[in-house]
Protein backbone atom coordinates (compact mmCIF):
# COMPACT_ATOMS: atom_id res chain seq x y z
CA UNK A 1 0.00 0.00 0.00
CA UNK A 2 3.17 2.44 0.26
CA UNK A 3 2.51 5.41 -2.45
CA UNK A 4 -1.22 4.10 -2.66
CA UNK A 5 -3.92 5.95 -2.53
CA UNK A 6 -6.41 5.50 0.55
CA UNK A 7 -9.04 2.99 0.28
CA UNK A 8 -7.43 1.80 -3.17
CA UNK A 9 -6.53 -1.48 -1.93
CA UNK A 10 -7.62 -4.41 -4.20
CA UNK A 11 -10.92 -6.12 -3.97
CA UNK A 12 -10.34 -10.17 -4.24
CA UNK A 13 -13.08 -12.19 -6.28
CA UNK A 14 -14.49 -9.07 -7.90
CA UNK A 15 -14.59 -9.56 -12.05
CA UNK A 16 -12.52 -7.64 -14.19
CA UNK A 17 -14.85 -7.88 -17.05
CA UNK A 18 -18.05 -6.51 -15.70
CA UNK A 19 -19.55 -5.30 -19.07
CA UNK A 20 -20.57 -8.08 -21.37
CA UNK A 21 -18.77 -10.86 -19.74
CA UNK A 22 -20.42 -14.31 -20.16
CA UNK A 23 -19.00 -15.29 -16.37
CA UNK A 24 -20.39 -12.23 -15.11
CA UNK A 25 -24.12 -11.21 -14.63
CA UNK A 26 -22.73 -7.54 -16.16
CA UNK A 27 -24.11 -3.90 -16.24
CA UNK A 28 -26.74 -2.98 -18.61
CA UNK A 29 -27.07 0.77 -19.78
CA UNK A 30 -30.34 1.59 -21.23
CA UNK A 31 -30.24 3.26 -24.57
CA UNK A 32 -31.20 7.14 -25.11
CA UNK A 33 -32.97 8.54 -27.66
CA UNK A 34 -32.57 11.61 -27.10
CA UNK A 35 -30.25 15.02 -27.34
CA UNK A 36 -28.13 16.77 -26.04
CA UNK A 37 -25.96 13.38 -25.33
CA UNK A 38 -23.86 14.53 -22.68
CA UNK A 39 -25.73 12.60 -19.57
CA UNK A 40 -27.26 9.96 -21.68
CA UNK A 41 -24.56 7.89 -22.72
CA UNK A 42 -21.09 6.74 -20.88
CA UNK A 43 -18.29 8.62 -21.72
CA UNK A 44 -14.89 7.91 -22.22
CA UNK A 45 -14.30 7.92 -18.83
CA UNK A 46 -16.44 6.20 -17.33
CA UNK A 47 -15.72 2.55 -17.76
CA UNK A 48 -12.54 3.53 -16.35
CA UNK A 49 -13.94 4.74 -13.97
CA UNK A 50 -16.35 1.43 -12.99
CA UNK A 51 -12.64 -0.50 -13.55
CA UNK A 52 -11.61 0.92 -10.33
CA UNK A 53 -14.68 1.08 -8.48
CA UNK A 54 -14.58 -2.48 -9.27
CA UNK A 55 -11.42 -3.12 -8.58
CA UNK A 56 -11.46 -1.40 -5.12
CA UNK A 57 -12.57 -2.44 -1.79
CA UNK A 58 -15.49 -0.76 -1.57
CA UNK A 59 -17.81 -3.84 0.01
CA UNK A 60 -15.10 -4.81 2.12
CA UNK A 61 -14.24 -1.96 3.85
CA UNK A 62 -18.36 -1.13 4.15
CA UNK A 63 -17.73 2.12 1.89
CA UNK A 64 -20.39 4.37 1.44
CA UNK A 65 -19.91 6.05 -2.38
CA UNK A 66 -21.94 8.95 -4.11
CA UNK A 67 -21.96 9.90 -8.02
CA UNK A 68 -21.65 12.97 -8.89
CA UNK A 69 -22.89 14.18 -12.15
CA UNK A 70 -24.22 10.28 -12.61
CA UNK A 71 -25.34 10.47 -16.31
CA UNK A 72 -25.94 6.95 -16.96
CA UNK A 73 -24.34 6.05 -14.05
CA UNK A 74 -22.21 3.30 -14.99
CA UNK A 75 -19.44 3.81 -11.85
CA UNK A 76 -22.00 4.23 -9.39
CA UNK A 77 -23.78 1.16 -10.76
CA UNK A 78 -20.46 -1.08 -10.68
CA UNK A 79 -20.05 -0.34 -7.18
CA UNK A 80 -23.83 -1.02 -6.15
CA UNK A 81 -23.10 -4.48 -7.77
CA UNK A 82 -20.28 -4.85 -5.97
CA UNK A 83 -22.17 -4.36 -2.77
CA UNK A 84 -21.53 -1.01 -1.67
CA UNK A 85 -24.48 1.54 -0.76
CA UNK A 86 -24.47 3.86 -3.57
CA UNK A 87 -26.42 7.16 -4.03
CA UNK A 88 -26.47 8.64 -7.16
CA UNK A 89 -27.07 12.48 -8.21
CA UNK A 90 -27.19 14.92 -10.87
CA UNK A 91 -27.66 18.02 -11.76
CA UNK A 92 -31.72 19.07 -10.48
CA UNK A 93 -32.15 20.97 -13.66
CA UNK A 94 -31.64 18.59 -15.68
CA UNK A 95 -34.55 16.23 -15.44
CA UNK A 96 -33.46 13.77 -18.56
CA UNK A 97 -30.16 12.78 -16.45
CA UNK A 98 -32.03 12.08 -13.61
CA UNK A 99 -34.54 9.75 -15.38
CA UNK A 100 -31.19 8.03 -17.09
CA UNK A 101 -29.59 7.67 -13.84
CA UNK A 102 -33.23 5.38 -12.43
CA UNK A 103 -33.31 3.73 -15.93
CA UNK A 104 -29.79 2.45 -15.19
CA UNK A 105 -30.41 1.32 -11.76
CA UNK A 106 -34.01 -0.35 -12.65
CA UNK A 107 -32.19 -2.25 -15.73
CA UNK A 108 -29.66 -3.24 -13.14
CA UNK A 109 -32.39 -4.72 -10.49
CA UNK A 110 -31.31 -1.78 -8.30
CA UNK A 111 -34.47 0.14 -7.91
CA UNK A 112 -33.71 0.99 -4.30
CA UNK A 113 -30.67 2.92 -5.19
CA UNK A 114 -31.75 6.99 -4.61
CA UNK A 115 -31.19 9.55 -6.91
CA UNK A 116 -31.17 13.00 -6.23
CA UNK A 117 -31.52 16.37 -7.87
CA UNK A 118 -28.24 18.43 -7.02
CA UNK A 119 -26.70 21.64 -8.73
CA UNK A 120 -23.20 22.49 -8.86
CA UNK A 121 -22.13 25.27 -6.22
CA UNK A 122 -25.27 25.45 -4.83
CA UNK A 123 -26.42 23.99 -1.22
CA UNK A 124 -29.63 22.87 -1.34
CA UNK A 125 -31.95 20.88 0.72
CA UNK A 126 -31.28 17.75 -1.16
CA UNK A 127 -27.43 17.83 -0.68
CA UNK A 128 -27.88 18.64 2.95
CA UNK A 129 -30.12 16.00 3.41
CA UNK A 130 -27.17 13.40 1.90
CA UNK A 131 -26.14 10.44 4.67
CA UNK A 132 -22.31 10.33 5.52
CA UNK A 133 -20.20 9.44 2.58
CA UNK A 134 -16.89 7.82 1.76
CA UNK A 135 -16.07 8.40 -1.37
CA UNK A 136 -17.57 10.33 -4.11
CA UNK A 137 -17.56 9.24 -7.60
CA UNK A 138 -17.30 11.67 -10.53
CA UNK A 139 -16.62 10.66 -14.17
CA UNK A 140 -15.74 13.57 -16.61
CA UNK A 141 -17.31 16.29 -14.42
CA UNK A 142 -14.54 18.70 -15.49
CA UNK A 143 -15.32 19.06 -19.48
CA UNK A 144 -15.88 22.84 -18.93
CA UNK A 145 -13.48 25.22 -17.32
CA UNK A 146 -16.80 27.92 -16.39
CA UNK A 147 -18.03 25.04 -13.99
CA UNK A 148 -14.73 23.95 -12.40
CA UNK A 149 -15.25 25.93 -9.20
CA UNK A 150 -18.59 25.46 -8.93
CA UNK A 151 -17.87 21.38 -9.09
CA UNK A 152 -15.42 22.00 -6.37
CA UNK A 153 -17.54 23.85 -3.92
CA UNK A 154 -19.78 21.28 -4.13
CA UNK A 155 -16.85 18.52 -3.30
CA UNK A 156 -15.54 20.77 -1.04
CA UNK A 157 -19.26 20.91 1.33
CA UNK A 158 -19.11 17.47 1.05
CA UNK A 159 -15.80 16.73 1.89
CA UNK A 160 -16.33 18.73 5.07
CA UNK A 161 -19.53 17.15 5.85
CA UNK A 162 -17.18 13.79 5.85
CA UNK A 163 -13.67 14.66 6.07
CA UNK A 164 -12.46 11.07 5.95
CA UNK A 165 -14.10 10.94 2.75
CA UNK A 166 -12.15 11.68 -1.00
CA UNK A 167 -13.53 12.56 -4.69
CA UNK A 168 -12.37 10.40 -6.76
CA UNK A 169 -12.57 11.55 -10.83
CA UNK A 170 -11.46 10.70 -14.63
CA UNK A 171 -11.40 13.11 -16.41
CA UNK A 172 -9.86 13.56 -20.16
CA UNK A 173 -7.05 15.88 -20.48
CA UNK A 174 -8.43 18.35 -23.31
CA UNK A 175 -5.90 21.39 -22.70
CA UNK A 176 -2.42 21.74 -21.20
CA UNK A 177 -3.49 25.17 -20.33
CA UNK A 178 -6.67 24.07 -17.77
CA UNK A 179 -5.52 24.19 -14.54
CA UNK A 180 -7.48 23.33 -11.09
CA UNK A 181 -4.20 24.75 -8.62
CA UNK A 182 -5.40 28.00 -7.89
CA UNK A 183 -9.05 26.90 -7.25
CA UNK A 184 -7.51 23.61 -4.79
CA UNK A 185 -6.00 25.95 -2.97
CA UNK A 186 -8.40 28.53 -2.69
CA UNK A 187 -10.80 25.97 -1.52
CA UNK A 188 -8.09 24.16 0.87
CA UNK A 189 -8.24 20.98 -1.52
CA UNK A 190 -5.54 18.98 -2.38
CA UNK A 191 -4.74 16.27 -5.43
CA UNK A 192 -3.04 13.37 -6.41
CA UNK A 193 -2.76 11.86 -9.94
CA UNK A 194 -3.24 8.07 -9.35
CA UNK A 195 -1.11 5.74 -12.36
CA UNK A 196 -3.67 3.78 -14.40
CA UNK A 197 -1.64 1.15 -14.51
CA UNK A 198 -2.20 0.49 -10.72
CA UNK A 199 -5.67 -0.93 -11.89
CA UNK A 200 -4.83 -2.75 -15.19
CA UNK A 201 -6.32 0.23 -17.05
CA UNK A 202 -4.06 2.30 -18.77
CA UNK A 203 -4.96 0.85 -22.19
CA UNK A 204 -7.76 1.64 -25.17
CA UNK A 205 -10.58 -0.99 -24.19
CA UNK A 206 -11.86 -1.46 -20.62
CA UNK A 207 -15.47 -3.81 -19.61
CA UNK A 208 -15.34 -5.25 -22.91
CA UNK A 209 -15.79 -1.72 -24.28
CA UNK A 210 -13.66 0.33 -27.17
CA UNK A 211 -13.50 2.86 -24.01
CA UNK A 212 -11.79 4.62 -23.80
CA UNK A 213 -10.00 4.45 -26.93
CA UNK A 214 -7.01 6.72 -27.75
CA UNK A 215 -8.25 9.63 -25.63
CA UNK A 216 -5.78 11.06 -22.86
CA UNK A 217 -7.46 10.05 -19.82
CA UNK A 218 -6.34 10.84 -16.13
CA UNK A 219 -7.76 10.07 -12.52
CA UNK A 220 -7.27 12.06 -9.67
CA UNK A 221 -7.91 11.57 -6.13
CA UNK A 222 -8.91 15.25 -3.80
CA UNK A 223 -9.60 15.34 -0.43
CA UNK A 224 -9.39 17.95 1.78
CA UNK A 225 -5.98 19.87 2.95
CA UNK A 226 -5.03 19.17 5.98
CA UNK A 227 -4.44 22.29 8.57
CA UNK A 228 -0.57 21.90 8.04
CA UNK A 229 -1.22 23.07 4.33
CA UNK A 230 -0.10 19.66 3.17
């Protein structure tokens, strides 16, 4: 575990090939039909993603995740399946992700999962009301540099709420001149870039997928700073 993330440790018996595998019940994503399709389908990211939640020891150390900006899901799903209790948001104006998010989880035989309304930056009633978290899931939240503070006020409310707790994100790298540094720090956030190779998935296919093919993907762990600025 030296140099390895918290919580990251491996998860024996859990399936590598939890998409489409014929030894493995699988996850099934509904199909959308309709537009925009940001929200309605997976993204590069997220089988990656679902690799690691799968990957990790999330039933056996009784973790508690939440997806962020769920979409169809698929992360938050993969760790349901793997037994952890799993709530899944996203955004409360946007009524079409929402309705993806309980497709996913009803063509998963997960209808007790909740999913709730939430809006970057803003505290409402709905993300008070959340139960104490562990981790927090977020696949390629950060596609817009206009919302990238607004993500991380949300993480950061949660992350006091729960300060054991860390955000855990993929994200693909679509400019070397975004930068997060100034808005981790102003928010007393830090981050680590965790190796892909650590979970088998630095490579173009993942879950029996041709995601996430030859796009630059990263993921990084935050969690809050601790009061010695470290």
């Amino acid at each position: 575990m030296s140099g390895e993330p918290r919580f990251l440790s491996r998860c024996r018996g859990a399936s590598h090939s939890y998409v489409g595998s014929p030894h493995h019940e699988g996850v099934k994503l509904p199909t959308c039909y309709f537009k925009p399709p940001r929200g309605c389908s997976p993204t590069s990211h997220a089988p990656l993603l679902a690799h690691i939640s799968n990957t990790s020891s999330l039933k056996p150390l009784g973790l508690l995740p939440t997806e962020v900006g769920a979409g169809v899901s698929l992360p938050g799903v993969v760790a349901a399946k793997c037994g952890a209790q799993v709530v899944l948001s996203d955004g409360e104006e946007l009524p079409r992700c929402l309705r993806s998010c309980r497709r996913s989880c009803l063509a998963n035989r997960l209808p007790h999962i909740p999913v709730l309304g939430l809006t970057w930056g803003r505290v409402s009633p709905e993300l008070l009301a959340l139960p104490p978290v562990d981790i927090i899931l977020g696949s390629d939240v950060f596609f817009d540099p206009k919302d990238f503070e607004d993500i991380l006020t949300t993480v950061y409310f949660l992350l006091e709420k729960n300060p054991h707790a860390q955000f855990w994100t993929t994200y693909q790298v679509r400019s070397a001149d975004w930068s997060m540094e100034a808005l981790l720090c102003k928010w007393r956030l830090k981050s680590i870039l965790v190796p892909l190779r650590s979970f088998g998935a630095d490579q173009e296919h993942l879950a029996g997928s041709s995601l996430p093919g030859r796009h630059t993907i990263e993921m990084m762990i935050i969690s809050l700073a601790q009061s010695d600025g470290t």
